[in-house]
N, C-alpha and C. Protein backbone atom coordinates (compact mmCIF):
# COMPACT_ATOMS: atom_id res chain seq x y z
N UNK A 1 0.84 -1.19 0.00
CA UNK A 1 0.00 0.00 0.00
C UNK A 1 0.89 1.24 0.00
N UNK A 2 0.53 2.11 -0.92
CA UNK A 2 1.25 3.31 -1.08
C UNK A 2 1.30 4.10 0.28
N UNK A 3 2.35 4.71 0.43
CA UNK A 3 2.49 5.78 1.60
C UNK A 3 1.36 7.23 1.38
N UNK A 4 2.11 7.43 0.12
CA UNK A 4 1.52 9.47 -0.06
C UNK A 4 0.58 8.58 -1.89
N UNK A 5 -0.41 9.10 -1.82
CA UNK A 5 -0.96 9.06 -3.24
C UNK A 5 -0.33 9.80 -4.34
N UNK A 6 -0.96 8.75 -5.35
CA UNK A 6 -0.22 9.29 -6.99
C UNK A 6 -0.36 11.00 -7.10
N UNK A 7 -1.61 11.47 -6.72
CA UNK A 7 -2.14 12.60 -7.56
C UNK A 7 -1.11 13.56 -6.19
N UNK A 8 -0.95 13.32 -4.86
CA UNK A 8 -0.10 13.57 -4.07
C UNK A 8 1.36 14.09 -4.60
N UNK A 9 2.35 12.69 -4.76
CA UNK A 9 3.42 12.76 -5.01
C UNK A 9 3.54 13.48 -6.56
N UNK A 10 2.10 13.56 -7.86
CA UNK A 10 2.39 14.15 -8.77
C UNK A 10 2.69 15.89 -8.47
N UNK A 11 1.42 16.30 -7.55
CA UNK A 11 1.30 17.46 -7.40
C UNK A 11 2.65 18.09 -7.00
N UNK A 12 3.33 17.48 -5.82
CA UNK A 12 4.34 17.96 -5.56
C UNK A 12 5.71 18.15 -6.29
N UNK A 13 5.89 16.70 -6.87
CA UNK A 13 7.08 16.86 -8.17
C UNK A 13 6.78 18.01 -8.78
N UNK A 14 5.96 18.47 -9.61
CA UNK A 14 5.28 19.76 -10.34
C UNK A 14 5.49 20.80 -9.91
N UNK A 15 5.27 21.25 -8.28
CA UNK A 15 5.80 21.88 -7.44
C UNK A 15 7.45 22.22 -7.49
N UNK A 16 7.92 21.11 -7.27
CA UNK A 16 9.38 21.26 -7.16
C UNK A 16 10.20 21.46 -8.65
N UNK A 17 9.50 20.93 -9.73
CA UNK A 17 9.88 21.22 -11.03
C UNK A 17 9.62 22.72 -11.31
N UNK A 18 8.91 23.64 -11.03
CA UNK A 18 8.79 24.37 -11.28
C UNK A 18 9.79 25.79 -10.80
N UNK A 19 10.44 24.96 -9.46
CA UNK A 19 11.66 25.68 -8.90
C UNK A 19 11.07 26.66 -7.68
N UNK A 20 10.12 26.91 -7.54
CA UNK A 20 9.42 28.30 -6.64
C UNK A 20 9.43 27.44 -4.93
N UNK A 21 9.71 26.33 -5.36
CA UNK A 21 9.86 25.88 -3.56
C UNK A 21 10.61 24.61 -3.42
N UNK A 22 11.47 24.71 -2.13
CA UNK A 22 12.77 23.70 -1.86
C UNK A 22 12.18 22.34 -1.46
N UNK A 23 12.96 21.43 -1.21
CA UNK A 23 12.10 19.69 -0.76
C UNK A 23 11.64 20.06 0.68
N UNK A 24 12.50 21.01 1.54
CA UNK A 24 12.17 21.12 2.29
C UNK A 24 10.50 22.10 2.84
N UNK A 25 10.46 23.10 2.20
CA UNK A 25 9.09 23.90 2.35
C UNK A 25 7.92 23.15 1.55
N UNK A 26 8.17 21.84 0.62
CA UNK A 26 7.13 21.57 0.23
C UNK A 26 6.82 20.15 1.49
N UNK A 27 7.84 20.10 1.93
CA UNK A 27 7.61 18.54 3.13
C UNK A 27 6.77 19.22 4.02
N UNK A 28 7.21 20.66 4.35
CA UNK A 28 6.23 21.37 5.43
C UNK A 28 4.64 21.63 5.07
N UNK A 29 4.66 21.96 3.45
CA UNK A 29 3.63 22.30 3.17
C UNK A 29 2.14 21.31 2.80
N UNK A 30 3.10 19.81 2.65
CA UNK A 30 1.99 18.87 2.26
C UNK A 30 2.64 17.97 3.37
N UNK A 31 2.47 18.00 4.68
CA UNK A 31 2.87 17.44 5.95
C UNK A 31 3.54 16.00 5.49
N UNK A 32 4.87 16.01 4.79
CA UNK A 32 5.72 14.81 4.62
C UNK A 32 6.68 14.69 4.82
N UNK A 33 7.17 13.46 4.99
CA UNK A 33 8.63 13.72 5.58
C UNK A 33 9.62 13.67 4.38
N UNK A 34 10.94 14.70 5.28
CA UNK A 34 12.03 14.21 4.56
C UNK A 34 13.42 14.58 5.23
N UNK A 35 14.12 13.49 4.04
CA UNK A 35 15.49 13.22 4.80
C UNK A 35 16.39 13.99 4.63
N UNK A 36 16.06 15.45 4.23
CA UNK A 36 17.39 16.50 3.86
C UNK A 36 17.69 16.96 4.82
């Protein structure tokens, strides 16, 4: 069973592709973790 959903983890890649926010402010922003 998936952790974070597809439409989840898409939204955010998109997010981060777009450059306007770090791994870190988007972990804050869609409550996920990460290891940076």
């Amino acid at each position: 069973m998936a952790k974070y959903s597809y439409e989840l983890k898409r939204t955010v890649v998109k997010e981060y592709l777009k450059g306007k926010s770090s791994v870190e402010d988007l972990a804050l922003k869609y409550n996920i973790k990460s290891h940076t």
